[in-house]
C-alpha atoms as a PDB file:
ATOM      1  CA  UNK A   1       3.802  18.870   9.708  1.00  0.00           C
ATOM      2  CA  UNK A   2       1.777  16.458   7.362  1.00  0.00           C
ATOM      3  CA  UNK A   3       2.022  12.359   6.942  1.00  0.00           C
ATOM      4  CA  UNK A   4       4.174  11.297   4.275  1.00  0.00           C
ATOM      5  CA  UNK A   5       3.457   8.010   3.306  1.00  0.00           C
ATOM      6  CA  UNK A   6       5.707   5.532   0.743  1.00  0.00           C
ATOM      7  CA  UNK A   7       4.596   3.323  -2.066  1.00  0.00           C
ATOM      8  CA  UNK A   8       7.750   1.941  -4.464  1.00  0.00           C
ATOM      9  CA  UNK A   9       6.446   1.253  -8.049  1.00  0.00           C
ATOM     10  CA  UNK A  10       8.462  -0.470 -11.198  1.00  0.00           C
ATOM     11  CA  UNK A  11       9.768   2.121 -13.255  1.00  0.00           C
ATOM     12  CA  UNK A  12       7.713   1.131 -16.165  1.00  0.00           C
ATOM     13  CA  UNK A  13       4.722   2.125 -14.525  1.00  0.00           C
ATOM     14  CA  UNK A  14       5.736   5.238 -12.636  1.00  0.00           C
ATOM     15  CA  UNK A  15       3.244   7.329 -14.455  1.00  0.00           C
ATOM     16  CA  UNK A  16       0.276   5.668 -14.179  1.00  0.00           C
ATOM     17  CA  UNK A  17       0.998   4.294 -10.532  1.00  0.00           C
ATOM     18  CA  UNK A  18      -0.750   7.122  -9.000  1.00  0.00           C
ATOM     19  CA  UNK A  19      -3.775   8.380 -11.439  1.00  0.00           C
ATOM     20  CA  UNK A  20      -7.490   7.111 -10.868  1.00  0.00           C
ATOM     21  CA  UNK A  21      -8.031   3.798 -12.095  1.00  0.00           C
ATOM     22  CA  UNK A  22      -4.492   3.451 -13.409  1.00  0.00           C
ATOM     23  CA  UNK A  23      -3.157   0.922 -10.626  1.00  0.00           C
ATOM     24  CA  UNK A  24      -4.466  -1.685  -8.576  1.00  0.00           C
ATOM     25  CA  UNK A  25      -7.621  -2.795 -10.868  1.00  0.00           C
ATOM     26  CA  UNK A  26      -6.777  -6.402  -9.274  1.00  0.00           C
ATOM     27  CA  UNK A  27      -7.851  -7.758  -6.272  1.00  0.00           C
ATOM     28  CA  UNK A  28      -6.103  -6.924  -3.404  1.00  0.00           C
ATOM     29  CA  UNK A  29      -6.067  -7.327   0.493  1.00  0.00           C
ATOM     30  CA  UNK A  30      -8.746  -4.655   1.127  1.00  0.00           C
ATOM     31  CA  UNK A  31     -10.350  -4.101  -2.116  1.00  0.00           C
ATOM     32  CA  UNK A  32     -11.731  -6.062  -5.162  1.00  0.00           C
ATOM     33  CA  UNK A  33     -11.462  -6.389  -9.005  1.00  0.00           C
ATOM     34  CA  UNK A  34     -12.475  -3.158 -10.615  1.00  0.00           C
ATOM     35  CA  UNK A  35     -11.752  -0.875  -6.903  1.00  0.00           C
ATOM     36  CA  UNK A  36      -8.434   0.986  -7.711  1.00  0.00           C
ATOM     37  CA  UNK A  37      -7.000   1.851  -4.677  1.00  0.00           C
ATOM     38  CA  UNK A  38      -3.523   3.366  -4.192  1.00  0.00           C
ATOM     39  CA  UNK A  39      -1.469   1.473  -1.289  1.00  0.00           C
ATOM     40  CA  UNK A  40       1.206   3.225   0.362  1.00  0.00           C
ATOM     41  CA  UNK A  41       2.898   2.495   3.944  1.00  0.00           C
ATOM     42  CA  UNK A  42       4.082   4.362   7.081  1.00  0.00           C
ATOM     43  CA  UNK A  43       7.753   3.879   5.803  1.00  0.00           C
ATOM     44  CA  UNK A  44       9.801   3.156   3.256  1.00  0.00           C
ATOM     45  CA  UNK A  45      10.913   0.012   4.368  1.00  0.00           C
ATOM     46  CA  UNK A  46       7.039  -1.327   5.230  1.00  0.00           C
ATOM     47  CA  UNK A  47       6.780   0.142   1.707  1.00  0.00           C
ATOM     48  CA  UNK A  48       9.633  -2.591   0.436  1.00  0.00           C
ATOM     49  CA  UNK A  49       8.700  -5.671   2.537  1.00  0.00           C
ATOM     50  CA  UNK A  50       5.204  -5.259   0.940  1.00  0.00           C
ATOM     51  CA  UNK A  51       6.465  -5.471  -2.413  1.00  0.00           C
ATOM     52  CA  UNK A  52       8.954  -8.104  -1.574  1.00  0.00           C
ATOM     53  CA  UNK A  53       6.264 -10.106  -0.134  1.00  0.00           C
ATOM     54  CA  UNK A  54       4.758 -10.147  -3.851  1.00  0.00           C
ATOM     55  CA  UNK A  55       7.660 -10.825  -6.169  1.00  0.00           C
ATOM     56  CA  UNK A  56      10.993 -13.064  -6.106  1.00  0.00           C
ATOM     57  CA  UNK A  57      13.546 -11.366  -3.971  1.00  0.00           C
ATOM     58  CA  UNK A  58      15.911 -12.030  -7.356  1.00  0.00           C
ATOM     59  CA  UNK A  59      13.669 -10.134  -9.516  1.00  0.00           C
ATOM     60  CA  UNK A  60      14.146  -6.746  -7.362  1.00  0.00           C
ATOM     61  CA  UNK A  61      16.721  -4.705  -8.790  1.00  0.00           C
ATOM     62  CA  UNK A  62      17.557  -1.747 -10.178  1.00  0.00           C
ATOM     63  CA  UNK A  63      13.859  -1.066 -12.015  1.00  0.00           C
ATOM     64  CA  UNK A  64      12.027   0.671  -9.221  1.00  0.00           C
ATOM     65  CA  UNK A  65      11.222   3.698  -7.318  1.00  0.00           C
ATOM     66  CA  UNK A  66      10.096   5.152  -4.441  1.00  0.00           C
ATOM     67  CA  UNK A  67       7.359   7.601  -4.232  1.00  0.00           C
ATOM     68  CA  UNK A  68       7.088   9.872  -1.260  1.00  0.00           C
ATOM     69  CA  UNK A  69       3.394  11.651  -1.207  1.00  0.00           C
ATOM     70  CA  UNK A  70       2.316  14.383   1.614  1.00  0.00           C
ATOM     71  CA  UNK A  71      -0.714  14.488   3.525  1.00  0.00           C
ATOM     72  CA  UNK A  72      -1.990  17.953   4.675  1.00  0.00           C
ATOM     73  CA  UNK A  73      -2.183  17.866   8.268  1.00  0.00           C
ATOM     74  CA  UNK A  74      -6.272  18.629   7.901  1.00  0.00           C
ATOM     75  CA  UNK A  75      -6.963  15.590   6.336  1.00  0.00           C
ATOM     76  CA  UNK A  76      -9.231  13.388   8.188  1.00  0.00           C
ATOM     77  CA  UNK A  77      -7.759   9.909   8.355  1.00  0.00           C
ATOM     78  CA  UNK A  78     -10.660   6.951   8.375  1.00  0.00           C
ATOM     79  CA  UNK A  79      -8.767   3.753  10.732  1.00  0.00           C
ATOM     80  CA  UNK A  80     -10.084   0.047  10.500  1.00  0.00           C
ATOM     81  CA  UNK A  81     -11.196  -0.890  13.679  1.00  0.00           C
ATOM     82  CA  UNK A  82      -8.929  -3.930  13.887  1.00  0.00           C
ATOM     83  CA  UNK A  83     -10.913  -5.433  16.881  1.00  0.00           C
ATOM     84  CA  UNK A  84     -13.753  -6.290  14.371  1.00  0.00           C
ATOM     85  CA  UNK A  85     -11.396  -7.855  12.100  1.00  0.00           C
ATOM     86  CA  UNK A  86     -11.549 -11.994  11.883  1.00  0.00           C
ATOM     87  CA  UNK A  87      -8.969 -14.106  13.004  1.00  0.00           C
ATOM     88  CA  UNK A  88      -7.309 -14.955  10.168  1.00  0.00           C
ATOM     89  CA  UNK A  89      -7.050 -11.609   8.713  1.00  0.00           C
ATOM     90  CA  UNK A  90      -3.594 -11.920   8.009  1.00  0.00           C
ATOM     91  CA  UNK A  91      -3.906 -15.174   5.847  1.00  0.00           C
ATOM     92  CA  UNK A  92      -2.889 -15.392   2.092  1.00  0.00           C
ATOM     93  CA  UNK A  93      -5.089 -15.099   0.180  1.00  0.00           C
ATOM     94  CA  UNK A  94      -7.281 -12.852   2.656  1.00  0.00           C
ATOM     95  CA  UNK A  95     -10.634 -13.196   3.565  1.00  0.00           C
ATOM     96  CA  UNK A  96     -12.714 -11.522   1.228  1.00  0.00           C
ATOM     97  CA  UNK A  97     -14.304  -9.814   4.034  1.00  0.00           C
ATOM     98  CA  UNK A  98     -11.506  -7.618   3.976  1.00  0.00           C
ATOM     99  CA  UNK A  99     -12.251  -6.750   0.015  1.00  0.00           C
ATOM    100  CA  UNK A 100     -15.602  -5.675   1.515  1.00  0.00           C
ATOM    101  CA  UNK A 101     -13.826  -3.376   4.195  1.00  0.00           C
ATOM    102  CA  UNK A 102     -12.100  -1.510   1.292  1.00  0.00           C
ATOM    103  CA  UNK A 103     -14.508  -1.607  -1.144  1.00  0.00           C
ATOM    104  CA  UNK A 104     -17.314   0.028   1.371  1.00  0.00           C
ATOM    105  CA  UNK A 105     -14.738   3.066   2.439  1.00  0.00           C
ATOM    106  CA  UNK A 106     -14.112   3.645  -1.151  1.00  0.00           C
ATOM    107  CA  UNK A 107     -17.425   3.781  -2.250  1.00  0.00           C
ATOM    108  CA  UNK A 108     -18.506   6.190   0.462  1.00  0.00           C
ATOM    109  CA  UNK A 109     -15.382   8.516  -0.315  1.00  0.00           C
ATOM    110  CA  UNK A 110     -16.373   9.500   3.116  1.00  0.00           C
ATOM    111  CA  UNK A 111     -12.203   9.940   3.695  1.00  0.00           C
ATOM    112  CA  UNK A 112      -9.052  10.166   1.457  1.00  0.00           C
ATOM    113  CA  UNK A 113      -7.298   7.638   3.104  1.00  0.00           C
ATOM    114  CA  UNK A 114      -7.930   4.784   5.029  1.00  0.00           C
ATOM    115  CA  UNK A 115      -5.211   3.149   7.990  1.00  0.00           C
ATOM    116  CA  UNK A 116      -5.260  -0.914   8.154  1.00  0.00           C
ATOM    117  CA  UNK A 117      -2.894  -2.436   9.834  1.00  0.00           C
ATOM    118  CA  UNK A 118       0.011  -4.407   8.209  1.00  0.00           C
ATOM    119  CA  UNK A 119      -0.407  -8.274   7.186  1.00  0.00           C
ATOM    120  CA  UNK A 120       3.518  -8.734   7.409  1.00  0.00           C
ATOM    121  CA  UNK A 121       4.180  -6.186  10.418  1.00  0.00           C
ATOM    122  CA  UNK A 122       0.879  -5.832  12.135  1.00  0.00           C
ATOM    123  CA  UNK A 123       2.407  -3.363  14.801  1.00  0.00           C
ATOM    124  CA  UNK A 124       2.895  -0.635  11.543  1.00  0.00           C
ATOM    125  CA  UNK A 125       0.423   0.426   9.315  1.00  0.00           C
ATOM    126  CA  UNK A 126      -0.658   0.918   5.264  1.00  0.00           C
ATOM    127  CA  UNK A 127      -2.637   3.618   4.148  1.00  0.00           C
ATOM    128  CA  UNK A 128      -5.155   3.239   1.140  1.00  0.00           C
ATOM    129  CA  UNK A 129      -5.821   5.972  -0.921  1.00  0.00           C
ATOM    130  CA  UNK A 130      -8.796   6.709  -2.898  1.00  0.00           C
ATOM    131  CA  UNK A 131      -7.933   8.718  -6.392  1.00  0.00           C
ATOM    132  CA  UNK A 132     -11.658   9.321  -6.996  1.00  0.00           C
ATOM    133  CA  UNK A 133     -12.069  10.963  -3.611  1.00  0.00           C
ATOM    134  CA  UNK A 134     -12.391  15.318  -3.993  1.00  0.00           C
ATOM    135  CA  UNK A 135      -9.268  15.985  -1.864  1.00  0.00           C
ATOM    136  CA  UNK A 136      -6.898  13.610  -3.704  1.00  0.00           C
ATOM    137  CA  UNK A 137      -5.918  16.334  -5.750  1.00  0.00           C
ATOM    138  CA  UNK A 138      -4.480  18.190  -2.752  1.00  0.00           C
ATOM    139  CA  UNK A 139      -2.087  15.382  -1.981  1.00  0.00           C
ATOM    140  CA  UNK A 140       1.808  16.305  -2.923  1.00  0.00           C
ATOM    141  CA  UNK A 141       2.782  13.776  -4.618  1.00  0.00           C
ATOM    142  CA  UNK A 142       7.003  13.821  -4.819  1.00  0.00           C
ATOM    143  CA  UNK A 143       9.222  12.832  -8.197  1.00  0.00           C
ATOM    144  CA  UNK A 144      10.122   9.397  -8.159  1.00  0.00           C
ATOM    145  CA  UNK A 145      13.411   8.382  -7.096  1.00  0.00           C
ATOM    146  CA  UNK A 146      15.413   5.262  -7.440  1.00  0.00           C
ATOM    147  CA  UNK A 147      14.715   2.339  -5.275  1.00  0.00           C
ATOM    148  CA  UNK A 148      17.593  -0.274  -4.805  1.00  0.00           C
ATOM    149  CA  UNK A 149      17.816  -2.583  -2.426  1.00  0.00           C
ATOM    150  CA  UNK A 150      21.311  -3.828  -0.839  1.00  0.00           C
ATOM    151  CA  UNK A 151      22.537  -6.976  -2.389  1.00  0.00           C
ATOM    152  CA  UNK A 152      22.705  -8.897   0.319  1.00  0.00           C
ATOM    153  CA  UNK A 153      18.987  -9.235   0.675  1.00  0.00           C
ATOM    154  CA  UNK A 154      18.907 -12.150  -2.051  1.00  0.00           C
ATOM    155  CA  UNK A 155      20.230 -14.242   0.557  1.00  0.00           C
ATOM    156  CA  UNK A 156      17.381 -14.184   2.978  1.00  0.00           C
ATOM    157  CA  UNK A 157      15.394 -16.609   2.667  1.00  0.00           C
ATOM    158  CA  UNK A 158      11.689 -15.871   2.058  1.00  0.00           C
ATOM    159  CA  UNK A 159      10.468 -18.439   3.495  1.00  0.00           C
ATOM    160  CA  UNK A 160      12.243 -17.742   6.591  1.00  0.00           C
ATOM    161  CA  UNK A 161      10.623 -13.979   6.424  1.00  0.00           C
ATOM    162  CA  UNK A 162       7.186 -15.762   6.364  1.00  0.00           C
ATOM    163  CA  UNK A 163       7.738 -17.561   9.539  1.00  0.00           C
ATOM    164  CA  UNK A 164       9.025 -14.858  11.636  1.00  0.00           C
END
């Protein structure tokens, strides 16, 4: 059985979401400018809270996807030790030590992917990706499928997410 992990992209971008250097040039949590990383989450839903966390809960309708991709079972899976990390890990914006973190485990392409715990659920995980690494190419990578979100989200409050 292999790891399937989620990442929902706007439709517009679907193609070049998952392609070396094609997504992600910005700085991010655990990488910086110029490091394109592919994030993806344990679950769909960690998958839609982190995008939610980025954008207006009014702007998310019907213009994304999900993307399921496979991990074979053989991959190696490199895991932040999160005892090392500081404090205030989970602060916006994040410490740039974090960048660092990312940056170093993508340059060494010693692993595909890379675990790090969740800023907004820290009990569940993300999962970088590195597109330049040799074995990206053996990742199964599913067709995108619509993404939409219940209605009834719009009225929670996102600053009430933040707190809990």
């Amino acid at each position: 059985m292999s790891l399937t992990v989620w990442r929902i992209s706007h439709k517009r971008y679907t193609n070049i979401a998952l392609i070396s250097g094609g997504y992600n040039r910005g700085r991010g949590r655990w990488n910086s400018k110029g490091t394109s990383l592919i994030y993806t989450s344990a679950t769909l839903s960690l998958a839609a809270l982190e995008t939610l966390v980025s954008m207006e809960i009014e702007n998310f309708s019907n213009i994304f996807v999900s993307i399921s991709l496979k991990i074979p079972d053989n991959f190696p899976i490199q895991q932040v030790n999160e005892s090392l990390l500081p404090h205030n890990w989970r602060d916006n914006p994040s410490p740039k030590v974090l960048a660092s973190i990312g940056d170093q485990w993508f340059t060494s392409k010693t692993t595909v992917l890379l675990r790090v715990p969740s800023a907004i659920i820290p009990q569940e995980y993300n999962y970088l990706i590195n597109p330049l690494h040799p074995d990206f190419e053996k990742i199964l990578i599913d067709p995108p499928q619509s993404f939409i979100l219940d209605r009834s989200i719009k009225s929670i409050d996102k600053n009430l997410l933040t707190k809990l």
